[in-house]
Protein backbone atom coordinates (compact mmCIF):
# COMPACT_ATOMS: atom_id res chain seq x y z
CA UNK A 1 30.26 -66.35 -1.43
CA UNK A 2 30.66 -70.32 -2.72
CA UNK A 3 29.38 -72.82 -0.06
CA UNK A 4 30.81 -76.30 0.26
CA UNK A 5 28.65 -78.81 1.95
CA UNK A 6 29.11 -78.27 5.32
CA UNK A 7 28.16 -74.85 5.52
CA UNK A 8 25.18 -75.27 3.35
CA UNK A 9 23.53 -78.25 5.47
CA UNK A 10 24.86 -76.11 8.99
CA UNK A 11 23.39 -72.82 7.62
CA UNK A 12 20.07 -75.39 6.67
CA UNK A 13 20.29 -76.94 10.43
CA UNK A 14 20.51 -73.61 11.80
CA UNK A 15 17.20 -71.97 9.93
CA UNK A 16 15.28 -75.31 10.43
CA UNK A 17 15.69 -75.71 14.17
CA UNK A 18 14.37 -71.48 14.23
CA UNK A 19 11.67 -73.01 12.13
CA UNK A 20 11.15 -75.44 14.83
CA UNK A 21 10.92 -73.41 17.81
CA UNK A 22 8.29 -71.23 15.95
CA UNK A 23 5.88 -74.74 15.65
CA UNK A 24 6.60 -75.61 19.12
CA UNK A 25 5.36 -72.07 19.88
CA UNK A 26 2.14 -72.59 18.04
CA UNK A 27 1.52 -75.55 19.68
CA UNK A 28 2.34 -74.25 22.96
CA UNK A 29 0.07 -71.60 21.92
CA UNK A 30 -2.63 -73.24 20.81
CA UNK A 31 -2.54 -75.97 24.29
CA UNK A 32 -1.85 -78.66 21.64
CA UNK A 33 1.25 -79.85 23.58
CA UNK A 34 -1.11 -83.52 24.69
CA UNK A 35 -2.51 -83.17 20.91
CA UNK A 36 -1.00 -86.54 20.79
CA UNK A 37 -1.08 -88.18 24.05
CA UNK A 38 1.51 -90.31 24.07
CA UNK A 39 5.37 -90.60 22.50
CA UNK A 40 6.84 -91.73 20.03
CA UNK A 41 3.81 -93.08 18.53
CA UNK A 42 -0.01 -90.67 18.66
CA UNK A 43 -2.65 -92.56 19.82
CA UNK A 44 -0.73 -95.57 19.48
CA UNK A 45 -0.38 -94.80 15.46
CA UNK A 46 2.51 -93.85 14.00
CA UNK A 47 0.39 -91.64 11.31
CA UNK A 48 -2.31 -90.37 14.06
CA UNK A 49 -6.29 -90.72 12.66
CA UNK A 50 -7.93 -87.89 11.44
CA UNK A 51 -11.04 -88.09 12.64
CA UNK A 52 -12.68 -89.88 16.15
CA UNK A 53 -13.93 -92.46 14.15
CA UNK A 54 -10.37 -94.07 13.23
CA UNK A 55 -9.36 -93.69 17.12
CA UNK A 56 -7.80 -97.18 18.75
CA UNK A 57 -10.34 -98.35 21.11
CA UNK A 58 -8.36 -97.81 24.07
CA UNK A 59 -8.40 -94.05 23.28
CA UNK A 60 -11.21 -92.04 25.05
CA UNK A 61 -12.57 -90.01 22.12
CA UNK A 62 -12.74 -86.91 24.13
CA UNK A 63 -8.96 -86.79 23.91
CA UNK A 64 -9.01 -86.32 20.33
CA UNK A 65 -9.20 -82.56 18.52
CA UNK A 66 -7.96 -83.09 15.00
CA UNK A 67 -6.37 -79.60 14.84
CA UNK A 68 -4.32 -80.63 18.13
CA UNK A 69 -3.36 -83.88 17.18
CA UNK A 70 -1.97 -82.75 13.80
CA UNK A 71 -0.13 -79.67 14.81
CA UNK A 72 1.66 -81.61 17.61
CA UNK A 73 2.20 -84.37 15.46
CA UNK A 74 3.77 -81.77 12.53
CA UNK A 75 5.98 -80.50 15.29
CA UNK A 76 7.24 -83.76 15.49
CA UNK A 77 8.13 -84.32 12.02
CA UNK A 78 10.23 -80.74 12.34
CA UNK A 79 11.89 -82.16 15.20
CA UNK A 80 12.39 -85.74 13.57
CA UNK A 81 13.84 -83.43 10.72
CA UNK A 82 16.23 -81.69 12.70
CA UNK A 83 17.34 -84.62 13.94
CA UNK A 84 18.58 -85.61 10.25
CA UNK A 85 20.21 -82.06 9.30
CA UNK A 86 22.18 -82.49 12.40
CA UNK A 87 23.03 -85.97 12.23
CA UNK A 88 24.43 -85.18 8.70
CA UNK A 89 25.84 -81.83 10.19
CA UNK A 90 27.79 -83.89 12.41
CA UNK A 91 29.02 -86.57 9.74
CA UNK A 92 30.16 -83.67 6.99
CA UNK A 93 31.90 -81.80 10.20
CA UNK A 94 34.93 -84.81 10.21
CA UNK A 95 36.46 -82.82 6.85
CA UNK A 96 37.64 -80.51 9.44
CA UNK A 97 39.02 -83.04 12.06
CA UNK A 98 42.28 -81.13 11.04
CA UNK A 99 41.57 -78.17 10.14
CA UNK A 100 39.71 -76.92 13.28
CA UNK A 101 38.73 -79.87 15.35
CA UNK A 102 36.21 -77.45 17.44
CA UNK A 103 33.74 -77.86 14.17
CA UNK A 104 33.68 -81.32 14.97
CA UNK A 105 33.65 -80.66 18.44
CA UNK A 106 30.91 -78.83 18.60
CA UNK A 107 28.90 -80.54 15.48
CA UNK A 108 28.61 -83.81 17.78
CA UNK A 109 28.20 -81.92 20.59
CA UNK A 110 25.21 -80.62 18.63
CA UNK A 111 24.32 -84.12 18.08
CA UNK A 112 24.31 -85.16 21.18
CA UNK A 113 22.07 -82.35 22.39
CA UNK A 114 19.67 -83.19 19.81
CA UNK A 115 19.16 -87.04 21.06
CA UNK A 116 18.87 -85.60 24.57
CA UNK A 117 16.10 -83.30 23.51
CA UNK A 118 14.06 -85.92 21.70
CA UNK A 119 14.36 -87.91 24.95
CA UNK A 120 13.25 -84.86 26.81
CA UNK A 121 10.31 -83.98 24.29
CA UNK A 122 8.88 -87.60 25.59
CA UNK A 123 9.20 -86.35 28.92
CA UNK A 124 7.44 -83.64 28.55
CA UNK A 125 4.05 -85.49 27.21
CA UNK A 126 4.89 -88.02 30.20
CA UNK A 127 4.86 -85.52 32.39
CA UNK A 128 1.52 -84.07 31.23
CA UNK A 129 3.54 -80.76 30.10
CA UNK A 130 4.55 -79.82 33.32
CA UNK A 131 5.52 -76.18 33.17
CA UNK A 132 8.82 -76.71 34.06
CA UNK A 133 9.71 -79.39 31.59
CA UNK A 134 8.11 -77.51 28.90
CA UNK A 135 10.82 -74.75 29.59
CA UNK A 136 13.62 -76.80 30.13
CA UNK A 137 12.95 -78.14 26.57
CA UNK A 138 12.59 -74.76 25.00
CA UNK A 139 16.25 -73.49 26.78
CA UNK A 140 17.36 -76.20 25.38
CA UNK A 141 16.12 -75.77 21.70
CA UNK A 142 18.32 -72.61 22.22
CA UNK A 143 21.73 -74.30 23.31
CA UNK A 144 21.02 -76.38 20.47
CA UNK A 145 21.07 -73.23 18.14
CA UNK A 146 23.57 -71.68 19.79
CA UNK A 147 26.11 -74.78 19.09
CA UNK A 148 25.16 -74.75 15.58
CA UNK A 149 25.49 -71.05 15.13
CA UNK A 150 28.63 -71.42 16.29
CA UNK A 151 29.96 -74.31 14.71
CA UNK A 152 28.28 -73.26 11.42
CA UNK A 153 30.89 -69.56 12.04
CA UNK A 154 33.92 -71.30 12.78
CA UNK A 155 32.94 -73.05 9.25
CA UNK A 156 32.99 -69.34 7.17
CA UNK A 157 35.28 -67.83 9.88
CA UNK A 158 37.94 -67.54 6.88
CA UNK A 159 35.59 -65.73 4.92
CA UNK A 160 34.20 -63.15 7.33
CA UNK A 161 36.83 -61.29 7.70
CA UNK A 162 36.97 -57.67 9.38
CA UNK A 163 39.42 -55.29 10.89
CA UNK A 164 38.98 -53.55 13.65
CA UNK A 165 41.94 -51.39 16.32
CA UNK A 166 41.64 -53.37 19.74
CA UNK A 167 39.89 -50.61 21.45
CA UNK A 168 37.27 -51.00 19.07
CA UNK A 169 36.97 -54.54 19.26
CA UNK A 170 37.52 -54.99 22.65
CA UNK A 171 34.73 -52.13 23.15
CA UNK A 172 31.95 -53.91 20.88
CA UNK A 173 32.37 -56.83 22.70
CA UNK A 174 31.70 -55.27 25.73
CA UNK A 175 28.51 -54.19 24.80
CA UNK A 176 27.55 -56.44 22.68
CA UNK A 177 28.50 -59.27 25.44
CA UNK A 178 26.28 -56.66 27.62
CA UNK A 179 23.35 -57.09 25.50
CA UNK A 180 23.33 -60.90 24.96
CA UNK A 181 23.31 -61.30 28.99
CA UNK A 182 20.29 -59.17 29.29
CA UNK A 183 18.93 -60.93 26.93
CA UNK A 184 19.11 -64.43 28.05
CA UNK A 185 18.08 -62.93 31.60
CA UNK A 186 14.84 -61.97 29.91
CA UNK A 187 14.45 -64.94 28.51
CA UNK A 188 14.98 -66.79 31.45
CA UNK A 189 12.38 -64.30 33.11
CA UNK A 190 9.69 -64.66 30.51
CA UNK A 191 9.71 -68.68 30.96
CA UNK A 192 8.66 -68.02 34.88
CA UNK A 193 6.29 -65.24 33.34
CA UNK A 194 4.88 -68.37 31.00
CA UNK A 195 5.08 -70.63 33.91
CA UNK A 196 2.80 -68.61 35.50
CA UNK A 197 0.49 -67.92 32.52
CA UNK A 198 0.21 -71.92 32.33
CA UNK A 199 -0.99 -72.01 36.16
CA UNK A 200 -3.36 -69.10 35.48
CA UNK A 201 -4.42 -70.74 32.65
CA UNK A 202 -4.83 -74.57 33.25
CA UNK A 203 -4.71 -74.97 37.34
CA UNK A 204 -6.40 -71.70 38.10
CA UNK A 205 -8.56 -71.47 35.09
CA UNK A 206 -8.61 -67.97 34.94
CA UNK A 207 -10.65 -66.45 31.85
CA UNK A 208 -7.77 -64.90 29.63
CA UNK A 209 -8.04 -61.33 30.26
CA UNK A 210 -7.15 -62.05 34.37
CA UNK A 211 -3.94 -63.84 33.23
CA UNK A 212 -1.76 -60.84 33.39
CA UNK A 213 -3.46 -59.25 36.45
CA UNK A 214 -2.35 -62.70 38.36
CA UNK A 215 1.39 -62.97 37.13
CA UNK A 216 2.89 -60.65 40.33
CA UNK A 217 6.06 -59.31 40.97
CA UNK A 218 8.16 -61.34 38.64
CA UNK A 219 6.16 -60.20 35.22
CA UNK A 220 7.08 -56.24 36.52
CA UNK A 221 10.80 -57.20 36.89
CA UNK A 222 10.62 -58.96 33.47
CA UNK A 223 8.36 -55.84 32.34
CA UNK A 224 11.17 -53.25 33.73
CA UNK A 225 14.23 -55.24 33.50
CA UNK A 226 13.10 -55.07 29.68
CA UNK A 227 14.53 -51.14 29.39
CA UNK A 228 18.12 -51.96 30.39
CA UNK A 229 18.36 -54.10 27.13
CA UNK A 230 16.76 -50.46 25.31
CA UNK A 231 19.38 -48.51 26.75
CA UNK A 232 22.02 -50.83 25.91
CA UNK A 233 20.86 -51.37 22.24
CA UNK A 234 20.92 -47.36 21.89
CA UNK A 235 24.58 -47.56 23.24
CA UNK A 236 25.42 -49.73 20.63
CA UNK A 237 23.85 -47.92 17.96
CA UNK A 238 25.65 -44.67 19.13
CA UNK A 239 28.88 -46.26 19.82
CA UNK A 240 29.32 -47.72 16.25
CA UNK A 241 27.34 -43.94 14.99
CA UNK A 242 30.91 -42.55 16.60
CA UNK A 243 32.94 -45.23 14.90
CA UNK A 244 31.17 -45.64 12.01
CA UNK A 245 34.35 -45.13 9.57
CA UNK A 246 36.02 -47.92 11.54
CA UNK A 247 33.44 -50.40 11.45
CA UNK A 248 32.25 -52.70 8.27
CA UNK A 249 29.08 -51.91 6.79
CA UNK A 250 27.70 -55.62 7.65
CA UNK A 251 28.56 -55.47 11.27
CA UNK A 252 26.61 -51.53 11.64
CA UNK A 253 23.74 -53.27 10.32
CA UNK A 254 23.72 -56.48 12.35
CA UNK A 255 23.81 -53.87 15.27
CA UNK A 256 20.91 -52.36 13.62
CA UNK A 257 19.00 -55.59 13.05
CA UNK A 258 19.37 -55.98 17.18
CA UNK A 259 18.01 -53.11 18.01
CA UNK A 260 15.49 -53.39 15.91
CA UNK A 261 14.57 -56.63 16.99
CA UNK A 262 14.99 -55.12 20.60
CA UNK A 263 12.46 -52.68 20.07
CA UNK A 264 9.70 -55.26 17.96
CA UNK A 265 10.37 -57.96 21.56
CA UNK A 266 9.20 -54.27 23.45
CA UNK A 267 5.95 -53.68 21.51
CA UNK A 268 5.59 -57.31 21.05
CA UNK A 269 5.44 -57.50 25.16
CA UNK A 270 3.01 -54.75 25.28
CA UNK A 271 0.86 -56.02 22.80
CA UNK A 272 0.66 -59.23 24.99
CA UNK A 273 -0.37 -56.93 28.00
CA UNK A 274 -2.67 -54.76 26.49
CA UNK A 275 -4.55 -57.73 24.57
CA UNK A 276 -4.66 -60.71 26.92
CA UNK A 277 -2.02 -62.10 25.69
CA UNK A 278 -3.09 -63.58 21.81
CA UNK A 279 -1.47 -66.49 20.49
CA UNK A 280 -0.15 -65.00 17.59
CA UNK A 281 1.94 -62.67 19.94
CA UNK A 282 3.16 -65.40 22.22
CA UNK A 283 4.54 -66.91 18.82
CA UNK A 284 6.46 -64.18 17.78
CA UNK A 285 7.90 -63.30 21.16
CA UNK A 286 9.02 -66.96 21.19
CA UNK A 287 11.03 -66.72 17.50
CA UNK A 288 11.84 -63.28 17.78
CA UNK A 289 14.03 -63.88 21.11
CA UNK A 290 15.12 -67.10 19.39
CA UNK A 291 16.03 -64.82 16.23
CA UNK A 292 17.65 -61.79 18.63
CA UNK A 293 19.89 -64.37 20.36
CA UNK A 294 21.58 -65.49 17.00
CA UNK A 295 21.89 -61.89 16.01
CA UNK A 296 24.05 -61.18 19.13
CA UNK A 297 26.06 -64.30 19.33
CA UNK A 298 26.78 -63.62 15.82
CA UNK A 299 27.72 -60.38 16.45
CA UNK A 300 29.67 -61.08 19.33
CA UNK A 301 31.67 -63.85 17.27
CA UNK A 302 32.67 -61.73 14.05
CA UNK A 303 33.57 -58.91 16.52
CA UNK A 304 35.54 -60.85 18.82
CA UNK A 305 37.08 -63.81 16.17
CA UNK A 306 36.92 -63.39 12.51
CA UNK A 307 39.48 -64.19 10.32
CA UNK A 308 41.45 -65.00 13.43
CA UNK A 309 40.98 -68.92 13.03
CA UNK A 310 42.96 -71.31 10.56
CA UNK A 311 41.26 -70.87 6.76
CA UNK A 312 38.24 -73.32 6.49
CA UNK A 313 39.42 -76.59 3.58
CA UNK A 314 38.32 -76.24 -0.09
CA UNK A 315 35.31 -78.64 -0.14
């Protein structure tokens, strides 16, 4: 498949802002989020020191943990990066002004999103990474993906072509609609669950392995609620098992690839239970969602709309 411009720097945007939320999750991870204490600049610098001796005066030296300071300062760069690939998303997107105005659409709104998160990333460091702010920025690293996602399909929408009856279709979207829901009420769930952990953690100042023991009520409704999105995955993997003549090779194994995903965000969550909940874990829940919820947008879209939009311009 030949990629003009667009759909190269969209399909770049799209695996850089994942890229993204996996540093914010190491820092988030690691407590690094006040690494640098203050926004835009770090400790007043716009390159931040790298060791206690090169702090401004006006810094208390206790602040400073090299480690901290650089990972939140490299998350930074990622997002300052972003910024760029979207900016020039959003430029490249006026080739199809009229073509299919919703790339452009949704390209700036992309844009615009993007300015409102930096403004919100400065929040949150104002705010001392208040729990909630922290999670309204990460939702909102995910409507940013989302957009793109989307924008960057209506781009190849030409050249994803499938065909399904409209029984079929209108069935897959069902579940497939089914499973994204679930899945962005789990999300939704976990960010209380990691409010929570955050209050155990820094207000409480619970020793890790009494973190889960404290999180209640809500963490066994995110723990439960968490087989509804099995069942549903092994509905889809039946349903296109039954169908399997009738459906394309690439969309059977985008099914697969959520399910299988489904199943890792399962053990992934038990492996956070069983072992006080270890960075590395938190990380990969974080991506993995962030990875899961692409999967089934993107299935829901070539289900539900390819080849039905006007062919994408010869760049």
């Amino acid at each position: 498949m030949k990629l003009n411009i667009y759909q190269k720097t969209a399909i770049t945007t799209v695996i850089a802002t994942i890229v993204l939320i996996f540093v914010g999750g190491l820092v988030r991870a690691a407590g690094a989020g006040l690494g640098c204490p203050d926004w835009p600049q770090c400790f007043g610098m716009w390159i931040p020191p790298t060791n206690v001796a090169d702090l401004p005066a006006q810094y208390d030296a206790s602040l400073f943990n090299p480690l901290h300071t650089w990972l939140e300062y490299v998350n930074r760069l990622v997002g300052v990066l972003i910024g760029l690939l979207i900016t020039a998303t959003f430029v490249l997107s006026f080739r199809y002004r009229k073509k299919d105005p919703v790339i452009l659409i949704t390209s700036g709104l992309a844009f615009v999103l993007v300015l409102f998160q930096g403004w919100l990333g400065g929040q949150v460091v104002r705010s001392g990474l208040s729990a909630g702010m922290i999670t309204l920025h990460m939702i909102m690293a995910m409507i940013i993906l989302a957009t793109l996602l989307y924008a960057t399909f209506r781009a190849m929408n030409s050249e994803l072509k499938i065909t399904l009856s409209p029984k079929l279709r209108r069935n897959l979207l069902w579940i497939s609609g089914i499973i994204l829901f679930l899945t962005l009420t789990q999300m939704v769930l976990g960010t209380q669950v990691r409010e929570s952990v955050d209050v155990a953690k820094n207000v409480m100042e619970m020793p890790r392995e009494q973190w889960v023991g404290s999180l209640g009520i809500l963490y066994e409704v995110h723990r439960s609620f968490s087989w509804l999105l099995v069942i549903f995955a092994a509905v889809l993997l039946l349903y296109q098992h039954r169908n399997a003549i009738e459906i394309p090779k690439n969309l059977k194994v985008l099914g697969w690839a959520i399910a299988i995903l489904i199943f890792m965000q399962i053990f992934i969550g038990i492996g956070l239970e069983r072992l006080d909940m270890p960075g590395i874990l938190q990380v990969l829940h974080l991506v993995s969602v962030a990875i899961l919820i692409c999967g089934e947008l993107l299935y829901m879209l070539i289900t539900g709309f390819s080849g039905t939009a006007e062919p994408a311009p010869e760049l």
